[in-house]
PDB file of N, CA and C in Angstrom:
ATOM      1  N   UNK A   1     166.018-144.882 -22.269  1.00  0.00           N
ATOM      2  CA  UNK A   1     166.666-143.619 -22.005  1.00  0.00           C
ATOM      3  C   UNK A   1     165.648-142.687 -21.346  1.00  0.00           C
ATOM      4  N   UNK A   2     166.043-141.739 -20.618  1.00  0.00           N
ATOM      5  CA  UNK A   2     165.097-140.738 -19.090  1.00  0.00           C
ATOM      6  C   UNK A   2     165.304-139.596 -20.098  1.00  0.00           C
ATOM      7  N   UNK A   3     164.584-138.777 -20.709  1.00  0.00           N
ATOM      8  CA  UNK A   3     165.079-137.342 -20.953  1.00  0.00           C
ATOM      9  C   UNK A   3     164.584-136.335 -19.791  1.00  0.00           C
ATOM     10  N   UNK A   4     165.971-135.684 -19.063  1.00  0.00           N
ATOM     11  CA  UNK A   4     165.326-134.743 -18.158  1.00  0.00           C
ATOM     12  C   UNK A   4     165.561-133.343 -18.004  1.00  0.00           C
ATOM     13  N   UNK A   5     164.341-132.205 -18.656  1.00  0.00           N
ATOM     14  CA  UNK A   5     164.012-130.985 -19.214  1.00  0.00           C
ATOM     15  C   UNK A   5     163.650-130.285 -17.913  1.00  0.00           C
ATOM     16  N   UNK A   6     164.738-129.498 -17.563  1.00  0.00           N
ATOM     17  CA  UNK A   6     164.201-128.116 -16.430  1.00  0.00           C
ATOM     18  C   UNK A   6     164.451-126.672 -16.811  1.00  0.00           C
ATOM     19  N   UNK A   7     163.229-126.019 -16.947  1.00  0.00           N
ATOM     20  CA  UNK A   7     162.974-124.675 -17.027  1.00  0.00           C
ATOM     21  C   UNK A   7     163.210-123.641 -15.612  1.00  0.00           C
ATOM     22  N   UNK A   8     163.359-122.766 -15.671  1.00  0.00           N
ATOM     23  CA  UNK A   8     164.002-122.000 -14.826  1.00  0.00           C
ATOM     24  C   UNK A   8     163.435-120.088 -15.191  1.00  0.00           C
ATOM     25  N   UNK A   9     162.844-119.127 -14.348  1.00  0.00           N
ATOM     26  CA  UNK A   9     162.566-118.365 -14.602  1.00  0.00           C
ATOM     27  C   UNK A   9     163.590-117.604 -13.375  1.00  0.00           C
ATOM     28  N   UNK A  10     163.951-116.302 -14.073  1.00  0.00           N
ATOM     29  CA  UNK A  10     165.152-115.544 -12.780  1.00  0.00           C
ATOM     30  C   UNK A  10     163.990-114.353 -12.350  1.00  0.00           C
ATOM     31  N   UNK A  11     164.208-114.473 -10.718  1.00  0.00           N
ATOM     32  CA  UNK A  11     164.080-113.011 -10.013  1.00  0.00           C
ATOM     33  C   UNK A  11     164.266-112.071 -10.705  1.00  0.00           C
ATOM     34  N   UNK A  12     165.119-111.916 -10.725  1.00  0.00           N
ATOM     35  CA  UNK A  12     165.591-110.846 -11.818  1.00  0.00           C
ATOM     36  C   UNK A  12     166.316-110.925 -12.960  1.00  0.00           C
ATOM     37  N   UNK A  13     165.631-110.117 -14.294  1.00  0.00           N
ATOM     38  CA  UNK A  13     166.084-110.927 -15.433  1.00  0.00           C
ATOM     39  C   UNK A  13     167.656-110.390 -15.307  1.00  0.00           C
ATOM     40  N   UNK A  14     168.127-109.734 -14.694  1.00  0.00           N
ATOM     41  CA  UNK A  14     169.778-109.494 -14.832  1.00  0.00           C
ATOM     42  C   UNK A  14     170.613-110.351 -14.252  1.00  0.00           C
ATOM     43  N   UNK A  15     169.894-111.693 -13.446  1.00  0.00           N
ATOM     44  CA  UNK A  15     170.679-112.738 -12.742  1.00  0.00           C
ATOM     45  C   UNK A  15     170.685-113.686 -14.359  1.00  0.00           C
ATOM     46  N   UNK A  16     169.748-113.794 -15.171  1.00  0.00           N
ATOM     47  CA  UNK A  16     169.820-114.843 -16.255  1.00  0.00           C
ATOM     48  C   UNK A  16     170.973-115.561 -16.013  1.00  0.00           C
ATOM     49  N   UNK A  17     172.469-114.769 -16.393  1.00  0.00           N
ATOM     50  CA  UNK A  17     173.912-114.899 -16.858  1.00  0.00           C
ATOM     51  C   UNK A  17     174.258-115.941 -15.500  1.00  0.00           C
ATOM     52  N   UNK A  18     174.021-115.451 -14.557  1.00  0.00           N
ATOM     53  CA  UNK A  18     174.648-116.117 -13.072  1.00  0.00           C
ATOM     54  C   UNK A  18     173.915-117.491 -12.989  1.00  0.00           C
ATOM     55  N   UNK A  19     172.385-117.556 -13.343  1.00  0.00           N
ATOM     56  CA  UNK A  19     171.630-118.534 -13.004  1.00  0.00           C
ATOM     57  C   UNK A  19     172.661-119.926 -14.308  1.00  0.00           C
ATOM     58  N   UNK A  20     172.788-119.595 -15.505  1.00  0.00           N
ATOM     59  CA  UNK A  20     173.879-120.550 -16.225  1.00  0.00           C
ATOM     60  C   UNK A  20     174.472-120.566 -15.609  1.00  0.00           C
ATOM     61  N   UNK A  21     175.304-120.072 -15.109  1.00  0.00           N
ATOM     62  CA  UNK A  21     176.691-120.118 -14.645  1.00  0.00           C
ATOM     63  C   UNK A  21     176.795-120.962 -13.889  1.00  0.00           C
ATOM     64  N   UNK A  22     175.795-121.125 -12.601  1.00  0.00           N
ATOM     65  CA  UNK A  22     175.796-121.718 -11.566  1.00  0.00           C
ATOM     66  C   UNK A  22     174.837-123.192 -12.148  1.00  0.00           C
ATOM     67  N   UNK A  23     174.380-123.337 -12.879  1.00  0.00           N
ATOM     68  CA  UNK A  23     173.463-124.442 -13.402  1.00  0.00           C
ATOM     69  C   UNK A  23     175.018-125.150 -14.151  1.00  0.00           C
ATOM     70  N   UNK A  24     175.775-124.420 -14.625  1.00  0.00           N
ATOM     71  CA  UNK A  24     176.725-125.239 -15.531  1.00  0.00           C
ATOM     72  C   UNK A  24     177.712-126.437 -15.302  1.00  0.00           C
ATOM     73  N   UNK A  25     177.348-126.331 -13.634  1.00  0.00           N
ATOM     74  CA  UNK A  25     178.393-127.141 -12.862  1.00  0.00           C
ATOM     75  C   UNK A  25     178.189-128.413 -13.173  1.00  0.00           C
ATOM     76  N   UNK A  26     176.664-128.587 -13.623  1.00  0.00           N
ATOM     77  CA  UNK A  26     175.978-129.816 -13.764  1.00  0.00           C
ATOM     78  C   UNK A  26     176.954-130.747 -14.998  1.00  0.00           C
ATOM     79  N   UNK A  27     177.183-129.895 -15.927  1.00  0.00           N
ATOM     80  CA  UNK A  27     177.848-130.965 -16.870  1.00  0.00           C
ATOM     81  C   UNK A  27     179.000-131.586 -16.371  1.00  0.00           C
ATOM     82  N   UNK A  28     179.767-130.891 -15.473  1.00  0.00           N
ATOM     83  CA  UNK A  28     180.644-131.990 -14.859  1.00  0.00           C
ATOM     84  C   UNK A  28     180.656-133.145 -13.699  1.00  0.00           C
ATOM     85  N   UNK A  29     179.046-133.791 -13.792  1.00  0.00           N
ATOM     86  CA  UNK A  29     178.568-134.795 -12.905  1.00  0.00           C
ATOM     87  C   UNK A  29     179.019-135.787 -14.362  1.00  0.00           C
ATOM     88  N   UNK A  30     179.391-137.138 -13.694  1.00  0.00           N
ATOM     89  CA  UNK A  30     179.535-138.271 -15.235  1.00  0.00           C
ATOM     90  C   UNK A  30     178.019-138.967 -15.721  1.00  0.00           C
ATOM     91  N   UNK A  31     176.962-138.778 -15.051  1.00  0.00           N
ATOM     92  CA  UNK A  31     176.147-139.916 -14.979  1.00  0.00           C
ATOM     93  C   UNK A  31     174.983-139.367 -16.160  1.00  0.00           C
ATOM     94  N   UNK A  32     175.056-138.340 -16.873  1.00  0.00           N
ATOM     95  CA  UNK A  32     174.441-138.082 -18.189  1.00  0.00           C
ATOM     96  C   UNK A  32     174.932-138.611 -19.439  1.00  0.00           C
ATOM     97  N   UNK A  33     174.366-138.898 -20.556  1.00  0.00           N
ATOM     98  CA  UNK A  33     174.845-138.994 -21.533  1.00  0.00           C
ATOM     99  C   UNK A  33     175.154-138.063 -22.210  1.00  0.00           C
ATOM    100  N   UNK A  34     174.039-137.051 -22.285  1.00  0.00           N
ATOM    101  CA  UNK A  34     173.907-135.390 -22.875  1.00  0.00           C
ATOM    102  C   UNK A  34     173.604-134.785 -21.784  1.00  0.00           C
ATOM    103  N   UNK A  35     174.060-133.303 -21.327  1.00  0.00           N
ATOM    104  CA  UNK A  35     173.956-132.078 -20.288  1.00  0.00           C
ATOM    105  C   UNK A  35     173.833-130.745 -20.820  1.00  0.00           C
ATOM    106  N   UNK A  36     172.956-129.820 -21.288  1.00  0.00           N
ATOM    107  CA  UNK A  36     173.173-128.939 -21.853  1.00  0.00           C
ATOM    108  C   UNK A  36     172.500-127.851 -20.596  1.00  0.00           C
ATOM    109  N   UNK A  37     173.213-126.627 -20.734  1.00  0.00           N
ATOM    110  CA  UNK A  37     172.353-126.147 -19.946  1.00  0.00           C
ATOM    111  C   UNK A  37     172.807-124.703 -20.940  1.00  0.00           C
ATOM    112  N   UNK A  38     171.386-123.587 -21.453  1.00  0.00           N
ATOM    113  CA  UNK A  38     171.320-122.617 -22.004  1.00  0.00           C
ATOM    114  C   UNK A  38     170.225-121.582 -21.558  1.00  0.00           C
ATOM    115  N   UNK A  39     170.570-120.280 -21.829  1.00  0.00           N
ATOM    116  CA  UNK A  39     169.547-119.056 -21.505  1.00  0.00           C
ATOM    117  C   UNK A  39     168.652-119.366 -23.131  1.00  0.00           C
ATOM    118  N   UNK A  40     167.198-119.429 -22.087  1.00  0.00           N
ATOM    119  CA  UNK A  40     166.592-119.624 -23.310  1.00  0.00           C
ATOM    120  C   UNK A  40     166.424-118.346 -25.036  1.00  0.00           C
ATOM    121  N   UNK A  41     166.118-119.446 -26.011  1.00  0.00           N
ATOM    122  CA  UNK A  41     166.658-118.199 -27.149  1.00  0.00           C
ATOM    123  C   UNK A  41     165.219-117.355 -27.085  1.00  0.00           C
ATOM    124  N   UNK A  42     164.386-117.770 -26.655  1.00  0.00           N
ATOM    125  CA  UNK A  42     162.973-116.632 -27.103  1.00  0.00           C
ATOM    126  C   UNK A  42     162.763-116.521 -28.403  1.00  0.00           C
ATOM    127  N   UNK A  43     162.325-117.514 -28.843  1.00  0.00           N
ATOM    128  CA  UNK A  43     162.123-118.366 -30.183  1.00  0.00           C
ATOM    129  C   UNK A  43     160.536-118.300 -30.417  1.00  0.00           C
ATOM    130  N   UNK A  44     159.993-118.683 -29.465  1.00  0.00           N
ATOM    131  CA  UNK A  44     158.510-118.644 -29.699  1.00  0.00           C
ATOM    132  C   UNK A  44     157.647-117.632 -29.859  1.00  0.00           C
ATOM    133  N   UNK A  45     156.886-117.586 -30.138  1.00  0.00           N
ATOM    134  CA  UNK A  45     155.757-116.298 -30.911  1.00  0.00           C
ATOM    135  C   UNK A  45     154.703-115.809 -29.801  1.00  0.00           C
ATOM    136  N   UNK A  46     154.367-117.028 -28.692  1.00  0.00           N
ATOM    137  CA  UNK A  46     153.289-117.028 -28.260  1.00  0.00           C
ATOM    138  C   UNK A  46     153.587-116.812 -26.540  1.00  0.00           C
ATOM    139  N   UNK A  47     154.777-117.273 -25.979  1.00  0.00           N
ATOM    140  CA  UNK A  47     155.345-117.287 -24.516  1.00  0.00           C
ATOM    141  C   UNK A  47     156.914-117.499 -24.722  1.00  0.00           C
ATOM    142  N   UNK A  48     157.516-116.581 -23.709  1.00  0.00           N
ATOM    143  CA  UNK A  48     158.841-116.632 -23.705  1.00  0.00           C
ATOM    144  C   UNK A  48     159.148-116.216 -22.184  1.00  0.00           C
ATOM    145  N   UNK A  49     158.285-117.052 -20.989  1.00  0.00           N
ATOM    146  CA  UNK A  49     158.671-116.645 -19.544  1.00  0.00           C
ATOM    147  C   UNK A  49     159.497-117.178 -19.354  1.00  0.00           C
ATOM    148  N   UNK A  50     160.667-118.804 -19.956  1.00  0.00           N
ATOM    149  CA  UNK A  50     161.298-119.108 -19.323  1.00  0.00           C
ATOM    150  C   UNK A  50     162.764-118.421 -19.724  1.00  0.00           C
ATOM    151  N   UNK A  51     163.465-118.527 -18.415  1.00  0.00           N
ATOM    152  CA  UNK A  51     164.597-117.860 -18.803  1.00  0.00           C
ATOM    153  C   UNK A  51     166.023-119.304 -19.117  1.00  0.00           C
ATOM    154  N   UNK A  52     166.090-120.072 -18.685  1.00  0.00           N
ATOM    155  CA  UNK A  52     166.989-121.003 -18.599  1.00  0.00           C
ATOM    156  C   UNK A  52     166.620-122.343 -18.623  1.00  0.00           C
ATOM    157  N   UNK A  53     167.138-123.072 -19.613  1.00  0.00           N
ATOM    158  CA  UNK A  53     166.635-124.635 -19.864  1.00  0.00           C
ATOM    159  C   UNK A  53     167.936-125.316 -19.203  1.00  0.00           C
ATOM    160  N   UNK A  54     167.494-126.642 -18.765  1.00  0.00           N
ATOM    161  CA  UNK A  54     168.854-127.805 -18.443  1.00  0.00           C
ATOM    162  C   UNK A  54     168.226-128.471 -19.248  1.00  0.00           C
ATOM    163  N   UNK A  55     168.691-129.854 -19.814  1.00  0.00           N
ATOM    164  CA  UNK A  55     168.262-130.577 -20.880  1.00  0.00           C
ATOM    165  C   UNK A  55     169.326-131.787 -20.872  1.00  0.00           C
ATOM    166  N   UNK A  56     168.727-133.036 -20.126  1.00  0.00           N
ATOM    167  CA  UNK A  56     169.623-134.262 -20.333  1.00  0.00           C
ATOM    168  C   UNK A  56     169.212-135.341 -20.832  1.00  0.00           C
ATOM    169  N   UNK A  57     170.247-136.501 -20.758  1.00  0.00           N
ATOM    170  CA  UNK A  57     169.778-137.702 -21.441  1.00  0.00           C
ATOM    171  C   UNK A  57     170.778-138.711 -20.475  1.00  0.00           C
ATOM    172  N   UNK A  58     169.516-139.318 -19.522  1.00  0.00           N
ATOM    173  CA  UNK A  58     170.422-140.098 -18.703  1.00  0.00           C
ATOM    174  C   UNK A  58     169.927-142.005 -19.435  1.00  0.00           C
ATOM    175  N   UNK A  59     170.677-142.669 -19.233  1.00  0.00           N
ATOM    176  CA  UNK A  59     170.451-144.085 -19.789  1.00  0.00           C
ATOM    177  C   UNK A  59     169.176-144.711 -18.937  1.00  0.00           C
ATOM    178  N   UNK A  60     169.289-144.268 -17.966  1.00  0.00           N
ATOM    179  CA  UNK A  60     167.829-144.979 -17.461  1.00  0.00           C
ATOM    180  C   UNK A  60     167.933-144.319 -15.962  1.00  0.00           C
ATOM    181  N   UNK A  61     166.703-144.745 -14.979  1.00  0.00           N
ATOM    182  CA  UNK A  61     166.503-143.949 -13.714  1.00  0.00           C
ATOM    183  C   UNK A  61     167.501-144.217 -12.717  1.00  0.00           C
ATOM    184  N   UNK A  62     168.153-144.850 -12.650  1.00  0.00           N
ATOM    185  CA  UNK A  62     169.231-145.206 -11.723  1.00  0.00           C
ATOM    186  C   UNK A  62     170.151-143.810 -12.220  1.00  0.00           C
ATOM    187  N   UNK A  63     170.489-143.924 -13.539  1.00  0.00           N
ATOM    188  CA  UNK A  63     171.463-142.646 -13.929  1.00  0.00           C
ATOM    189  C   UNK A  63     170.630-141.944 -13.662  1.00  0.00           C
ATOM    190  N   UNK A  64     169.613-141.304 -13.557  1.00  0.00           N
ATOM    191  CA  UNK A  64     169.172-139.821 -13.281  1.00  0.00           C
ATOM    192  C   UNK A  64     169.606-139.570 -11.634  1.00  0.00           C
ATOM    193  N   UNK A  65     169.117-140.789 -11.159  1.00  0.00           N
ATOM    194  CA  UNK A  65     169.139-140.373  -9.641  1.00  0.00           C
ATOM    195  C   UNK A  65     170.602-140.608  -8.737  1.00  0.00           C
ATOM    196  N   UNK A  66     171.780-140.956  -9.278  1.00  0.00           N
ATOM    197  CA  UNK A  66     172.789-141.308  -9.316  1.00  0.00           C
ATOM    198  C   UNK A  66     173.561-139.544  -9.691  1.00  0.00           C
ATOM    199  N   UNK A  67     172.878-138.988 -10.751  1.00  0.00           N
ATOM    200  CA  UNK A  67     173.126-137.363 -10.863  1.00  0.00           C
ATOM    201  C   UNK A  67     172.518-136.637 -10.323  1.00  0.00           C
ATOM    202  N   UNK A  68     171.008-136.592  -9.537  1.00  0.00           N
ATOM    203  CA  UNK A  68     170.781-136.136  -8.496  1.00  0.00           C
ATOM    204  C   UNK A  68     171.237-136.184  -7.292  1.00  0.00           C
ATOM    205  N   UNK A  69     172.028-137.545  -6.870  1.00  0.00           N
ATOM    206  CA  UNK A  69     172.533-137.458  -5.598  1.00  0.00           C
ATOM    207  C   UNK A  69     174.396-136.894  -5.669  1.00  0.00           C
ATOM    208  N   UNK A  70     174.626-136.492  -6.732  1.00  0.00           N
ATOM    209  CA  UNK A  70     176.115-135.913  -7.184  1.00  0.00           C
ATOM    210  C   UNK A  70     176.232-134.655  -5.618  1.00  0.00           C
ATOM    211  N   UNK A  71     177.107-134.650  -5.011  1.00  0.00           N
ATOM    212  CA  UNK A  71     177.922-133.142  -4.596  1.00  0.00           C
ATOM    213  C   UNK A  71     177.417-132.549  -5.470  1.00  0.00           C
ATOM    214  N   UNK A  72     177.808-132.358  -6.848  1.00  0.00           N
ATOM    215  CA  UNK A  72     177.621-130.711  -7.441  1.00  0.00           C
ATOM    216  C   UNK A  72     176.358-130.372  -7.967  1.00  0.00           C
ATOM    217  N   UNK A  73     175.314-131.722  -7.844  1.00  0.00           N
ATOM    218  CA  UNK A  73     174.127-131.184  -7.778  1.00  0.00           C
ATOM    219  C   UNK A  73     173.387-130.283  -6.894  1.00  0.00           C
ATOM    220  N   UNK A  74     173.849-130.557  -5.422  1.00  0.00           N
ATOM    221  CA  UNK A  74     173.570-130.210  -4.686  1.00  0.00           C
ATOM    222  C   UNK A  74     174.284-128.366  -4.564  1.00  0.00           C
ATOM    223  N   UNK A  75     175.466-128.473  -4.879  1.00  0.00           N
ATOM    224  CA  UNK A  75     175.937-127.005  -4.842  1.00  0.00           C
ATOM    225  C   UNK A  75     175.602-126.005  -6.101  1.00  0.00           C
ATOM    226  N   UNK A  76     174.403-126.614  -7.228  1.00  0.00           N
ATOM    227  CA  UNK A  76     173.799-126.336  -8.243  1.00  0.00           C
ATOM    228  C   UNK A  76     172.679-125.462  -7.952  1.00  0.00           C
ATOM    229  N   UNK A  77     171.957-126.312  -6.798  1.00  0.00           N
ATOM    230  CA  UNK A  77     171.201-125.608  -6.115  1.00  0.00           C
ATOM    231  C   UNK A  77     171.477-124.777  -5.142  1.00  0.00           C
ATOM    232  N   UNK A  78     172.623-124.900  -4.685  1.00  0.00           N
ATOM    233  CA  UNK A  78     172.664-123.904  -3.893  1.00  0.00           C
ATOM    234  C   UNK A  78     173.289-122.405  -4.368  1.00  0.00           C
ATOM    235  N   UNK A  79     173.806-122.574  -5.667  1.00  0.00           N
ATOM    236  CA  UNK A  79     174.064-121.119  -6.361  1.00  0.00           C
ATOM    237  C   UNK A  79     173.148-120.444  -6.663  1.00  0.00           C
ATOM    238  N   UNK A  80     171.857-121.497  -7.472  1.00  0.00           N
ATOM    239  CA  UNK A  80     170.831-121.061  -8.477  1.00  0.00           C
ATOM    240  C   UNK A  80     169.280-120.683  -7.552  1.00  0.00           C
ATOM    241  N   UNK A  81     169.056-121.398  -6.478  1.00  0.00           N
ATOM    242  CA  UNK A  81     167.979-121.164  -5.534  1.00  0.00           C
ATOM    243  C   UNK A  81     168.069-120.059  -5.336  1.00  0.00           C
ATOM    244  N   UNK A  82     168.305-119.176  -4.670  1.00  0.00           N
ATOM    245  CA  UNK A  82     168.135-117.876  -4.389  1.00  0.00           C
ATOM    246  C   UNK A  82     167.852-116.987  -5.700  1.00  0.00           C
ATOM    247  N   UNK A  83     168.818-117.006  -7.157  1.00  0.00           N
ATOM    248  CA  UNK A  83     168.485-116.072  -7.924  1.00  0.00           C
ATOM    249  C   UNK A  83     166.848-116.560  -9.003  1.00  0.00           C
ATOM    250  N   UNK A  84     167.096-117.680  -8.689  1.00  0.00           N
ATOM    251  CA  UNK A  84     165.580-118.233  -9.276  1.00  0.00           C
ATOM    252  C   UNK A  84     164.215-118.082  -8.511  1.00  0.00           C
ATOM    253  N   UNK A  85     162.998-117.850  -9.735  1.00  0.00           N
ATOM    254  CA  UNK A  85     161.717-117.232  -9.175  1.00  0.00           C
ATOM    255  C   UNK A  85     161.194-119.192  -9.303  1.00  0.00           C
ATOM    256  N   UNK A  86     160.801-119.591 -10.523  1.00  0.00           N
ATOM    257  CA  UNK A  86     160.134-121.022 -10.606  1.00  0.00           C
ATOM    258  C   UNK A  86     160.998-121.868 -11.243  1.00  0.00           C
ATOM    259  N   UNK A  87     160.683-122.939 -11.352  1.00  0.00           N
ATOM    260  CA  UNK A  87     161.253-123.984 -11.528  1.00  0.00           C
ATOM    261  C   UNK A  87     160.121-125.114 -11.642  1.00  0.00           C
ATOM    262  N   UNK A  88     160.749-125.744 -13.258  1.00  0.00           N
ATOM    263  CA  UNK A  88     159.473-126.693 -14.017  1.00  0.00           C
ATOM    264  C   UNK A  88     160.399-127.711 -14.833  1.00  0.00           C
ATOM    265  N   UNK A  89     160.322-129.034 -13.783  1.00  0.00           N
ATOM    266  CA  UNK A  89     161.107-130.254 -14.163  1.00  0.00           C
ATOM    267  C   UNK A  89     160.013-131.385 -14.979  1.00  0.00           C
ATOM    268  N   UNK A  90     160.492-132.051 -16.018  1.00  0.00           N
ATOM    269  CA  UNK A  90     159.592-133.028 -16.219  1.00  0.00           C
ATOM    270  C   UNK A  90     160.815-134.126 -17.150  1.00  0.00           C
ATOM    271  N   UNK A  91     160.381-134.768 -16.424  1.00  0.00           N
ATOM    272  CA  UNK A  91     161.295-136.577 -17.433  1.00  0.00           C
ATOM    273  C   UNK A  91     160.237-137.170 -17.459  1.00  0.00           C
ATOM    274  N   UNK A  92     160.850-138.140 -18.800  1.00  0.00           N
ATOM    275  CA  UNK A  92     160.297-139.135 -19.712  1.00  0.00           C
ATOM    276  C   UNK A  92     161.001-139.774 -20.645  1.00  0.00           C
ATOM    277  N   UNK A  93     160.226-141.490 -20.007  1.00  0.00           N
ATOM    278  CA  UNK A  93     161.283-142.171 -20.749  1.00  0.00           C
ATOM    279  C   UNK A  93     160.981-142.499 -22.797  1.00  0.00           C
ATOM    280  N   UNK A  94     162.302-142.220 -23.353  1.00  0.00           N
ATOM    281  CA  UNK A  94     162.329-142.383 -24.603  1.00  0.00           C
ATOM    282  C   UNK A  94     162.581-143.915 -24.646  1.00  0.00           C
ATOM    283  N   UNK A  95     162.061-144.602 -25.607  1.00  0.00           N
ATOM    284  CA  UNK A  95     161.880-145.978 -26.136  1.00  0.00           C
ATOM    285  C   UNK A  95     162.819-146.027 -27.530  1.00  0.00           C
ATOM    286  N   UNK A  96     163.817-146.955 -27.779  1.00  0.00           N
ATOM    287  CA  UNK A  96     164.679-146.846 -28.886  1.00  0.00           C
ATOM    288  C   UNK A  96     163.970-146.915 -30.262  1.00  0.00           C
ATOM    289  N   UNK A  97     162.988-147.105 -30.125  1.00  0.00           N
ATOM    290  CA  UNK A  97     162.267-147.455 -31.048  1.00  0.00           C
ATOM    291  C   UNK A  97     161.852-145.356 -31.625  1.00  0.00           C
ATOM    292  N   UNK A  98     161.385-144.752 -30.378  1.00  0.00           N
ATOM    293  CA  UNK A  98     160.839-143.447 -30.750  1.00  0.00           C
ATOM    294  C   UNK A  98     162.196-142.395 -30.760  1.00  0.00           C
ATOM    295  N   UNK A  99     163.607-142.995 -30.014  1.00  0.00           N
ATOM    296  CA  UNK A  99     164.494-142.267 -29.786  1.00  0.00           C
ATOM    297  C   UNK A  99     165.331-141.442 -31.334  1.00  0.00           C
ATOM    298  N   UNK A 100     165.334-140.278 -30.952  1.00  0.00           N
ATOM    299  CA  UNK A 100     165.720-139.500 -32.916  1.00  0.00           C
ATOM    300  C   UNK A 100     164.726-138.667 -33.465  1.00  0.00           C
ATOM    301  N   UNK A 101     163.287-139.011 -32.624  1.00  0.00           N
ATOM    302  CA  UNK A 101     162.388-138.195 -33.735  1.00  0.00           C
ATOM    303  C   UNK A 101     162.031-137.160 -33.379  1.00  0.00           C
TER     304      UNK A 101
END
């Protein structure tokens, strides 16, 4: 299994709401297992720059890149690019053995 975690900081923190909005399209691609996409809660004590997490679980790299090449990935970015300042992607594959913990 690929877990793939993207952080998202807004131009302006009053786009936050729009930057979901337009990130949300993502859950209706089929090729995830899990799609979450949330304004981050600002939970941590120590840093709280990001404004918006995506958070998936594709079965392996073919499914990730099978949801990267989706139409509505592409019109994902094209809502969210402009109101977004950075952007910080990282996957990694989970082993069934470590998957749960």
């Amino acid at each position: 299994m690929i877990r793939h975690i993207v952080f998202f900081t807004a131009r302006d923190p009053a786009d936050v709401g729009r930057i979901v909005e337009g990130l949300s399209i993502l859950r209706d691609i089929p090729h995830a297992r899990v799609l979450e996409v949330a304004p981050n809660g600002r939970m941590d004590q120590i840093l709280n720059a990001v404004d918006v997490v995506v958070y998936g679980e594709f079965d392996d790299e073919a499914a990730l890149a099978a949801y990267k090449a989706h139409p509505l990935y592409a019109e994902a970015i094209r809502r969210v690019r402009p109101l977004r300042d950075l952007r910080y992607a990282a996957d990694y594959a989970v082993t069934a053995a470590h998957a749960g913990r």
